[in-house]
N, C-alpha and C. Protein backbone atom coordinates (compact mmCIF):
# COMPACT_ATOMS: atom_id res chain seq x y z
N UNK A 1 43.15 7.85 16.80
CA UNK A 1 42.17 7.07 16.07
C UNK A 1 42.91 6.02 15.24
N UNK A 2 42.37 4.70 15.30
CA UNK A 2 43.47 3.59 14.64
C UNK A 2 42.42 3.39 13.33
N UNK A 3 43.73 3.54 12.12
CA UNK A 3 42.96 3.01 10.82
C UNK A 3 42.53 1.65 10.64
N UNK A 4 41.65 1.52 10.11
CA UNK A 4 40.25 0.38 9.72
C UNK A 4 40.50 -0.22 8.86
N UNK A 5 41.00 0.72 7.91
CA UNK A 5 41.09 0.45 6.69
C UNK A 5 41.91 1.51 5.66
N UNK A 6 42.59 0.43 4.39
CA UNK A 6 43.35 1.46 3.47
C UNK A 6 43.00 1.30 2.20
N UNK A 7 42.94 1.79 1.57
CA UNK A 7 42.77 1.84 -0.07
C UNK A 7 43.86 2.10 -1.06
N UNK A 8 43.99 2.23 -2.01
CA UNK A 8 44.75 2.46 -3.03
C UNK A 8 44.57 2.88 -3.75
N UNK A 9 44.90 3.58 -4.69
CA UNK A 9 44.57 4.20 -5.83
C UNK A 9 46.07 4.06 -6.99
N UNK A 10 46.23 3.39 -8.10
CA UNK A 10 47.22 3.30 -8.76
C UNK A 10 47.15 4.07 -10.28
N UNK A 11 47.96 4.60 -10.47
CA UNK A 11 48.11 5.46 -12.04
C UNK A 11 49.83 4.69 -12.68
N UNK A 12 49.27 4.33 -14.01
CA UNK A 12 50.05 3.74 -14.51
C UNK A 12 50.52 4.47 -15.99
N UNK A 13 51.73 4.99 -16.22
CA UNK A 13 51.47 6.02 -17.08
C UNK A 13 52.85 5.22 -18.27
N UNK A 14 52.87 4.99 -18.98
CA UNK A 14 53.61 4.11 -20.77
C UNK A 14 53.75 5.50 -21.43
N UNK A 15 55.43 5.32 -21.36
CA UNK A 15 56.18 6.54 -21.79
C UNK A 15 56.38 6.31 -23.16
N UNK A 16 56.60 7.18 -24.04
CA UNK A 16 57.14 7.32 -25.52
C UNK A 16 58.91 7.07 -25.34
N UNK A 17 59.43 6.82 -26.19
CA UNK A 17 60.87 6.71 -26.32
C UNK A 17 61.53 8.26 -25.52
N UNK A 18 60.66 9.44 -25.87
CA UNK A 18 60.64 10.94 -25.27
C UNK A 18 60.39 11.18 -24.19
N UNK A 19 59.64 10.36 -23.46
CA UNK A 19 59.28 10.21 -22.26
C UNK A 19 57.84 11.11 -21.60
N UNK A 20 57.24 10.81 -23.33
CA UNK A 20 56.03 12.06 -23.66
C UNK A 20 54.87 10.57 -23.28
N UNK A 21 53.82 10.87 -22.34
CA UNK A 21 52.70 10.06 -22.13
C UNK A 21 51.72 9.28 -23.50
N UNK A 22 51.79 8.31 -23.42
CA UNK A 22 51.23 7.66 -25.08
C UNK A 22 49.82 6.70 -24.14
N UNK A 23 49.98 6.15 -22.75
CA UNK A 23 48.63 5.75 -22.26
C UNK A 23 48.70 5.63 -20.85
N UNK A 24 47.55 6.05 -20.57
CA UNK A 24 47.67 6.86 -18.71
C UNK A 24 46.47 5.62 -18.40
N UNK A 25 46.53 4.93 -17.47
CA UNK A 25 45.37 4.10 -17.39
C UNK A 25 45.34 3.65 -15.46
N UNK A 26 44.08 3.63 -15.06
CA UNK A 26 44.14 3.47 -13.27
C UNK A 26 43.11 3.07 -13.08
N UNK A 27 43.79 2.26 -11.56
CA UNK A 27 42.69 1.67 -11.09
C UNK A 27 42.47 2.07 -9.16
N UNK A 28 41.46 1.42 -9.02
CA UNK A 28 40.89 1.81 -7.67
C UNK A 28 40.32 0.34 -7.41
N UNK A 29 41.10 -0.36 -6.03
CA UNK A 29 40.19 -1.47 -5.92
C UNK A 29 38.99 -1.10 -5.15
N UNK A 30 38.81 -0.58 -4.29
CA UNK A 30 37.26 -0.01 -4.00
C UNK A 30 36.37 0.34 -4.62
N UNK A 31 36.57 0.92 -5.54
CA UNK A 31 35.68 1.22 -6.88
C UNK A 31 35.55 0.59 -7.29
N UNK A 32 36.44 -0.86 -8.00
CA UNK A 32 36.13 -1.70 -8.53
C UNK A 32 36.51 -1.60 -9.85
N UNK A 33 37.84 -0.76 -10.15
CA UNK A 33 38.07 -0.23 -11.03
C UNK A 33 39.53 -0.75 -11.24
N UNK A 34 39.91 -1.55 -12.63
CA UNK A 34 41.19 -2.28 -12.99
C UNK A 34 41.56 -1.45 -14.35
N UNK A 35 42.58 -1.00 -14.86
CA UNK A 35 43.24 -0.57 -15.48
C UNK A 35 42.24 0.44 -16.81
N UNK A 36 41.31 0.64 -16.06
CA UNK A 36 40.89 1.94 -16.40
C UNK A 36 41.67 2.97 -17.31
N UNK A 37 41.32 2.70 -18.88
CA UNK A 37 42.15 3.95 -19.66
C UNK A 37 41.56 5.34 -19.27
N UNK A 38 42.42 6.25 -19.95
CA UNK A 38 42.62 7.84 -19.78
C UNK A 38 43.11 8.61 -20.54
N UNK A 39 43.07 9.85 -20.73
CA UNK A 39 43.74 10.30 -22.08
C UNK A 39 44.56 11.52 -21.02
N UNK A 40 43.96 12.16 -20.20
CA UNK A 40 44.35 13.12 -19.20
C UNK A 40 44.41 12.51 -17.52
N UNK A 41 45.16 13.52 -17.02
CA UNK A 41 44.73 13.26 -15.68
C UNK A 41 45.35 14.63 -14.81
N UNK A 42 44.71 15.26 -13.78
CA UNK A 42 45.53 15.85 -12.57
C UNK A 42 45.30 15.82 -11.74
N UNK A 43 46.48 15.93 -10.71
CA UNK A 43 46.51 15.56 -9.12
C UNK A 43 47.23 16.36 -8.65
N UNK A 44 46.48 16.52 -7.67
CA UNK A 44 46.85 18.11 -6.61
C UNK A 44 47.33 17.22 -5.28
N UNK A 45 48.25 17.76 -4.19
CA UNK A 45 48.42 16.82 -3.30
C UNK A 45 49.14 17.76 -2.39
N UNK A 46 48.83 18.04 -0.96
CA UNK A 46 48.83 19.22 -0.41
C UNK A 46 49.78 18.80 0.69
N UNK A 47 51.40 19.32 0.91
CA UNK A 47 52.34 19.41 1.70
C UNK A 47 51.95 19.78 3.07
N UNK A 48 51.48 19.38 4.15
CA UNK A 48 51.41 20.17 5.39
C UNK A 48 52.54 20.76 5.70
N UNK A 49 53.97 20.38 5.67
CA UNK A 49 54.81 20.69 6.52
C UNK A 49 55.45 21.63 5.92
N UNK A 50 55.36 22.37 4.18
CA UNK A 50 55.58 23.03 3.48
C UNK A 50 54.92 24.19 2.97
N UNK A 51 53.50 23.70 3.34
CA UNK A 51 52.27 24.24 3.02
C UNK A 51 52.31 24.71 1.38
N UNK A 52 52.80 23.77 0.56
CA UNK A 52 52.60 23.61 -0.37
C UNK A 52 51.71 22.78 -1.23
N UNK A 53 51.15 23.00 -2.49
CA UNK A 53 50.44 21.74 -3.36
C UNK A 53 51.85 21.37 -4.48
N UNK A 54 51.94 20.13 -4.40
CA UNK A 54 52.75 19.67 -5.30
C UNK A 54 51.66 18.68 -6.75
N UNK A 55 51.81 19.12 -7.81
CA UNK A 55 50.79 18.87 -8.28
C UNK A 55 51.40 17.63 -9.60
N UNK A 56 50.94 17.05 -10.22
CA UNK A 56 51.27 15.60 -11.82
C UNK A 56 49.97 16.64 -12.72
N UNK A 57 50.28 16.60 -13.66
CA UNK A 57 49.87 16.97 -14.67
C UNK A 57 50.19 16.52 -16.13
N UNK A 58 49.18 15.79 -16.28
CA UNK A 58 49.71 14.57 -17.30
C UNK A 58 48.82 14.13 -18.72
N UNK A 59 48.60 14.46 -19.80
CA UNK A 59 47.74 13.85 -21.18
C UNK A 59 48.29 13.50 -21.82
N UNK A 60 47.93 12.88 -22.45
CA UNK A 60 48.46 11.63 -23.63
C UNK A 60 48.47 12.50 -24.95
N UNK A 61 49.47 12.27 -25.80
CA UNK A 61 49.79 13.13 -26.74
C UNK A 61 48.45 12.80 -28.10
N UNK A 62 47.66 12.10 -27.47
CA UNK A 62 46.73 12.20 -28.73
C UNK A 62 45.55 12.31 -28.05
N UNK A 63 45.70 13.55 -27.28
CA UNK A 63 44.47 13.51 -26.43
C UNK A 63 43.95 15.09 -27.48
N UNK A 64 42.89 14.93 -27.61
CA UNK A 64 42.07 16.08 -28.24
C UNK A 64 42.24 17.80 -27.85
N UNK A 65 42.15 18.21 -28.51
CA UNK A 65 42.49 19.39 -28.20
C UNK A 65 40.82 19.81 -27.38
N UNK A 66 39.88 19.62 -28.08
CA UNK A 66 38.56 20.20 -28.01
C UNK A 66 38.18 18.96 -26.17
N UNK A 67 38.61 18.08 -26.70
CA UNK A 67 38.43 17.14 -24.75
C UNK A 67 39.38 17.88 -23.97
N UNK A 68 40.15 18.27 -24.08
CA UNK A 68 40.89 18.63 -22.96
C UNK A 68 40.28 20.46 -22.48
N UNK A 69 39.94 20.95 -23.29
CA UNK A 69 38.96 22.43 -22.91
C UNK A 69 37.81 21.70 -22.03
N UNK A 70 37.07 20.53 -22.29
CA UNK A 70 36.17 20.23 -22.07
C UNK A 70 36.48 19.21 -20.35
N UNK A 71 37.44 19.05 -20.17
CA UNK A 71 38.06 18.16 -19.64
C UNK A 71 38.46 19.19 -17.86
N UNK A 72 39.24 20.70 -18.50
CA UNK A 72 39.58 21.74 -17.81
C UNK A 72 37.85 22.35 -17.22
N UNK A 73 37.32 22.37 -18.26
CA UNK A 73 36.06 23.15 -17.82
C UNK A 73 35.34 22.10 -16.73
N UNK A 74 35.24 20.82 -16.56
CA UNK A 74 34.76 20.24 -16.04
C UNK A 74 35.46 19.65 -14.58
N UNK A 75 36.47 20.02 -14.68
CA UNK A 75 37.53 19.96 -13.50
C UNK A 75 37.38 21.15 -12.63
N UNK A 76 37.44 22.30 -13.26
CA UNK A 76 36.62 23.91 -12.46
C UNK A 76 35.77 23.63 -12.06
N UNK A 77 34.48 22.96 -12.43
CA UNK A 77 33.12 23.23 -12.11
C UNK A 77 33.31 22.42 -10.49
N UNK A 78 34.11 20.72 -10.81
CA UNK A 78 34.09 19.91 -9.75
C UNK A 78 35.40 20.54 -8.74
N UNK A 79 36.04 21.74 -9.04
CA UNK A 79 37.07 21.96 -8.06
C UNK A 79 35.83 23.71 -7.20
N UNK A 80 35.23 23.85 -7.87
CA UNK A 80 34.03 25.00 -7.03
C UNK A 80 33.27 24.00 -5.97
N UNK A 81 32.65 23.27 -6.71
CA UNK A 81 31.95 22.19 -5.73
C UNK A 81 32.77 21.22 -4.41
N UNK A 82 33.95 21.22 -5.09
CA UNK A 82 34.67 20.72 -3.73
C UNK A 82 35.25 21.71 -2.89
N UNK A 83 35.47 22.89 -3.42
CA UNK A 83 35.69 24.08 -2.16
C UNK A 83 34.55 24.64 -1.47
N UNK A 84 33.45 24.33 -1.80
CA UNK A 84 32.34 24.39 -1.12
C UNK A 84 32.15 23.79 0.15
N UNK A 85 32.27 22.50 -0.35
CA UNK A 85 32.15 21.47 0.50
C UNK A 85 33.26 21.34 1.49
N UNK A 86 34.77 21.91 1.31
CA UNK A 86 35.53 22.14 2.57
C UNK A 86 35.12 22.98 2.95
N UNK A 87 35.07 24.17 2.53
CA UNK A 87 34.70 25.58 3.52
C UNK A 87 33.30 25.76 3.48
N UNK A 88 32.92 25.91 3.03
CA UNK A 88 31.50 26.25 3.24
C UNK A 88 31.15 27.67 2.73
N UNK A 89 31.94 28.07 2.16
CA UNK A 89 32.23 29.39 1.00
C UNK A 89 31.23 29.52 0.19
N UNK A 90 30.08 29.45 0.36
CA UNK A 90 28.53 29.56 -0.67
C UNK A 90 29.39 30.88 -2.00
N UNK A 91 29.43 31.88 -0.95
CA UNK A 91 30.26 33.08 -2.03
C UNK A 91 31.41 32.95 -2.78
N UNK A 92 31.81 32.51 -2.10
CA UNK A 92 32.92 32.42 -3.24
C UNK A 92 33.10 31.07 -4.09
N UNK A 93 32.10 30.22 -4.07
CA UNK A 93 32.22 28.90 -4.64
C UNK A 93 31.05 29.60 -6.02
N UNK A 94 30.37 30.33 -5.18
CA UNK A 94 29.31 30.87 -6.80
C UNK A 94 30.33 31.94 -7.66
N UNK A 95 31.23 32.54 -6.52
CA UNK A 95 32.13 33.54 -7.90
C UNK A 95 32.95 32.64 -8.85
N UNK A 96 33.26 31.17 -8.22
CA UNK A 96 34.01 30.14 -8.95
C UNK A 96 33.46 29.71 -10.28
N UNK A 97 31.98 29.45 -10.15
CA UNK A 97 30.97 28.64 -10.47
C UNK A 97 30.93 29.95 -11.71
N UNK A 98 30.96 31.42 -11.29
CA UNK A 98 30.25 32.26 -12.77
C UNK A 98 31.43 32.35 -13.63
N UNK A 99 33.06 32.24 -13.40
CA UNK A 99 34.35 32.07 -13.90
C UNK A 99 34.23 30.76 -14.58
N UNK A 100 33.22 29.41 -14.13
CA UNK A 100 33.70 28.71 -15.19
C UNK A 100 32.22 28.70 -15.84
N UNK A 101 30.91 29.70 -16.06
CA UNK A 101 30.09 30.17 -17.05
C UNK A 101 31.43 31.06 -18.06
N UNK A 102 31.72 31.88 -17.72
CA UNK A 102 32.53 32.26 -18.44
C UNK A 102 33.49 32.16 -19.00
N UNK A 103 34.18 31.26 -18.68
CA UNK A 103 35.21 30.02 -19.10
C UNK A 103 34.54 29.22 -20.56
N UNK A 104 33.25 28.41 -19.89
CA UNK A 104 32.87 27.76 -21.05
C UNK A 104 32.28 28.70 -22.22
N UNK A 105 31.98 30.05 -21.87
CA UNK A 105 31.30 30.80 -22.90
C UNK A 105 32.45 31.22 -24.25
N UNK A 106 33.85 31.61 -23.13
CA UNK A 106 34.63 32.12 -24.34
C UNK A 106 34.79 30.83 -25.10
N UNK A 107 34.76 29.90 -24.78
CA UNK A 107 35.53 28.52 -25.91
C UNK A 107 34.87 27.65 -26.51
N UNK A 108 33.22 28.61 -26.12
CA UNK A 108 31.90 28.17 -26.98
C UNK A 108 31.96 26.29 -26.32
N UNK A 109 31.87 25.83 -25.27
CA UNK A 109 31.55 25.07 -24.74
C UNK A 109 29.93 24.56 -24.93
N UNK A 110 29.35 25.84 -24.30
CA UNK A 110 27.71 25.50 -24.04
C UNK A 110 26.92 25.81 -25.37
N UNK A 111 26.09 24.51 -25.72
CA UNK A 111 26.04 25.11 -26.99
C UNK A 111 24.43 25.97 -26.85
């Protein structure tokens, strides 16, 4: 199958003298999206030939303590919904789905 088409996706991350993240900002020209700030970000990215995930895991040192619970909880909910949608795992995407009810309950999320 010959590609049509390519996209891009760019993350631009402005180090501290420490080399500690101070502003994470990206864009997507398909989206329509130019230097887009951020306070967090993660990316999962899956090795075939290793069968590994090699993963960036990255927030900005003045990123909130209370956004980033909120940030995790909302990354679970959309990482249940996307294992759904590869496998087709109804069951086990709802055992995902009651882990992050209970996720947001201990850290008083839902008010």
């Amino acid at each position: 199958m010959a590609i049509k088409h390519s996209s891009e996706i760019k993350i631009k991350v402005a180090l501290d003298e420490n080399k500690i993240p101070e502003k994470l900002t990206w864009s997507a020209d398909d989206g329509n999206i130019k230097n887009k700030p951020s306070k967090a970000m993660l990316l999962s990215v899956w090795d075939q030939k290793s069968k590994d995930t090699y993963k960036i895991n990255l927030w900005t040192k003045d990123m909130p303590v209370d956004e980033m619970k909120q940030f995790f909880h909302q990354t679970l909910i959309s990482m249940a919904d996307s294992f759904e949608m590869a496998t087709n795992d109804e069951k086990m995407s709802a055992t995902m789905r009651d882990f992050c009810d209970y996720f947001a309950e201990k850290l008083e999320l839902k008010k």
